[in-house]
Protein backbone atom coordinates (compact mmCIF):
# COMPACT_ATOMS: atom_id res chain seq x y z
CA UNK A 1 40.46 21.64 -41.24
CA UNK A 2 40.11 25.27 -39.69
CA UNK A 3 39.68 25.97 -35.87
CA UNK A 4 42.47 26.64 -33.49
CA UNK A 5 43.77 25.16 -29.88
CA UNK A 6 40.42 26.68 -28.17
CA UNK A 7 38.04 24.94 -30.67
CA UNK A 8 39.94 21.91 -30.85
CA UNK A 9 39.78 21.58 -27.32
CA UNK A 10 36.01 22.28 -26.64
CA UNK A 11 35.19 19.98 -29.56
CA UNK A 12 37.60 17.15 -27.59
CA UNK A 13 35.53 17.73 -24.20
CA UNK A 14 32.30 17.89 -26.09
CA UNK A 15 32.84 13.98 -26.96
CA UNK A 16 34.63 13.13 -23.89
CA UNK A 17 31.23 14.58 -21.77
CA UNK A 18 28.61 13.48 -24.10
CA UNK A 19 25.27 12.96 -21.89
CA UNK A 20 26.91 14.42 -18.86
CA UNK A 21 24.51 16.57 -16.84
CA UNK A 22 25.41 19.92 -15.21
CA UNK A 23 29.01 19.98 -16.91
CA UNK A 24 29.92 23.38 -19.48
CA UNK A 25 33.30 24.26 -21.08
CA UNK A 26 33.90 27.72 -21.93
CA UNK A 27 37.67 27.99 -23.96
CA UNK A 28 37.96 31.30 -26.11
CA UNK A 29 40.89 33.25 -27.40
CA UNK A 30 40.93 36.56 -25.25
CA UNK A 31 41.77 38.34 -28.92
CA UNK A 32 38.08 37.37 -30.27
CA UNK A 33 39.55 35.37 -32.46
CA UNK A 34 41.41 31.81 -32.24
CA UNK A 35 43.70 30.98 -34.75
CA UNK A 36 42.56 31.83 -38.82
CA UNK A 37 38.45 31.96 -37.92
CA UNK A 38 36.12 34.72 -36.83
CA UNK A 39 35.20 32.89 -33.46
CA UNK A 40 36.97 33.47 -30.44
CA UNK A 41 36.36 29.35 -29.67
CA UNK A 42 33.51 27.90 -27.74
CA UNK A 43 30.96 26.75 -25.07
CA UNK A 44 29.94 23.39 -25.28
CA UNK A 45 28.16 20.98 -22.78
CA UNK A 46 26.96 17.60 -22.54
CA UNK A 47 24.37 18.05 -24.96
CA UNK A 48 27.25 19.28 -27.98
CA UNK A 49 27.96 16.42 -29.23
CA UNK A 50 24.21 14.95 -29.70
CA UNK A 51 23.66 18.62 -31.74
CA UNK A 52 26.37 17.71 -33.86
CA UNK A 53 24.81 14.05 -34.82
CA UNK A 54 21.52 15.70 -35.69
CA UNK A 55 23.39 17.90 -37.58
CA UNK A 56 24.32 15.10 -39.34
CA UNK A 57 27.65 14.94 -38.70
CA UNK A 58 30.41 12.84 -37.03
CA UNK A 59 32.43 14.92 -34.03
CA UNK A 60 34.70 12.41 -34.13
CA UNK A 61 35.68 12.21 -37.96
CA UNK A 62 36.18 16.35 -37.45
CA UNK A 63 38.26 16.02 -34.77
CA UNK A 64 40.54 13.89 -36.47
CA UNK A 65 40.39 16.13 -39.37
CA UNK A 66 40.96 19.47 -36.82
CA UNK A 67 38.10 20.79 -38.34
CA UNK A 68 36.72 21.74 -35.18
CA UNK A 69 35.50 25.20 -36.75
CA UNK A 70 32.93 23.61 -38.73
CA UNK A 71 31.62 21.19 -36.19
CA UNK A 72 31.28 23.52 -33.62
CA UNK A 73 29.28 25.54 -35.89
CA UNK A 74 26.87 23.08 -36.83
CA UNK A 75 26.20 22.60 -32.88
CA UNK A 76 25.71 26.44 -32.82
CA UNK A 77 28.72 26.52 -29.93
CA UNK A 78 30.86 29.18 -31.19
CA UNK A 79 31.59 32.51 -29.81
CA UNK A 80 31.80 35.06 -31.83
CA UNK A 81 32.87 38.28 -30.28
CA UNK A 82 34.82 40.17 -33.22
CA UNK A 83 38.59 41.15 -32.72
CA UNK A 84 38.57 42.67 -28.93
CA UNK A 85 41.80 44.61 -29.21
CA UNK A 86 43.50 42.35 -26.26
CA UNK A 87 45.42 39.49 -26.34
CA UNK A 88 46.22 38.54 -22.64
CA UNK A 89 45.85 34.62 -22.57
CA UNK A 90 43.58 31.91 -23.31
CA UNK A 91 40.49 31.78 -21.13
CA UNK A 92 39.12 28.42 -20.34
CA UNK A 93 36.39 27.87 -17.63
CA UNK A 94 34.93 24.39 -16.51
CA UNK A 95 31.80 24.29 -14.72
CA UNK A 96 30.74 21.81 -13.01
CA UNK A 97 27.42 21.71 -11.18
């Protein structure tokens, strides 16, 4: 599959939270990019995983395939920020309301 550690990670918590209220997960590369895609990873909710089904596809399956790329683009969760010149650290944020 394609998608590195920040994808695979927000596309884990997007099935772990399904139907949660008030819960986000912001995980992106602070390069604008995470591993070999063009998105610097994700921010996914409770609501993720349902987009994903009426996408028509299985989060699950594309976990286990680390294709997290491709399912978090058929949610519409990716950030995309283009190369930002930086690479200090991983950035993940959990917000909980």
């Amino acid at each position: 599959g394609l998608g590195g550690r920040c994808q695979e990670l927000a596309l884990a918590f997007s099935i772990a939270a399904d139907r949660m209220q008030n819960v986000s997960l912001a995980c992106v590369g602070t390069d604008g990019t995470d591993g070999p895609t063009d998105a610097a990873g994700a921010i996914v909710d409770g609501r993720t995983m349902q987009r994903m089904i009426d996408a028509g596809i299985d989060p699950q399956r594309f976990l286990l395939d680390n294709d997290s790329y491709h399912a978090l683009e058929k949610s519409g969760d990716l950030v995309k920020t283009g190369p930002t010149g930086t690479n200090v650290n991983d950035l993940i944020v959990l917000l909980c309301e």
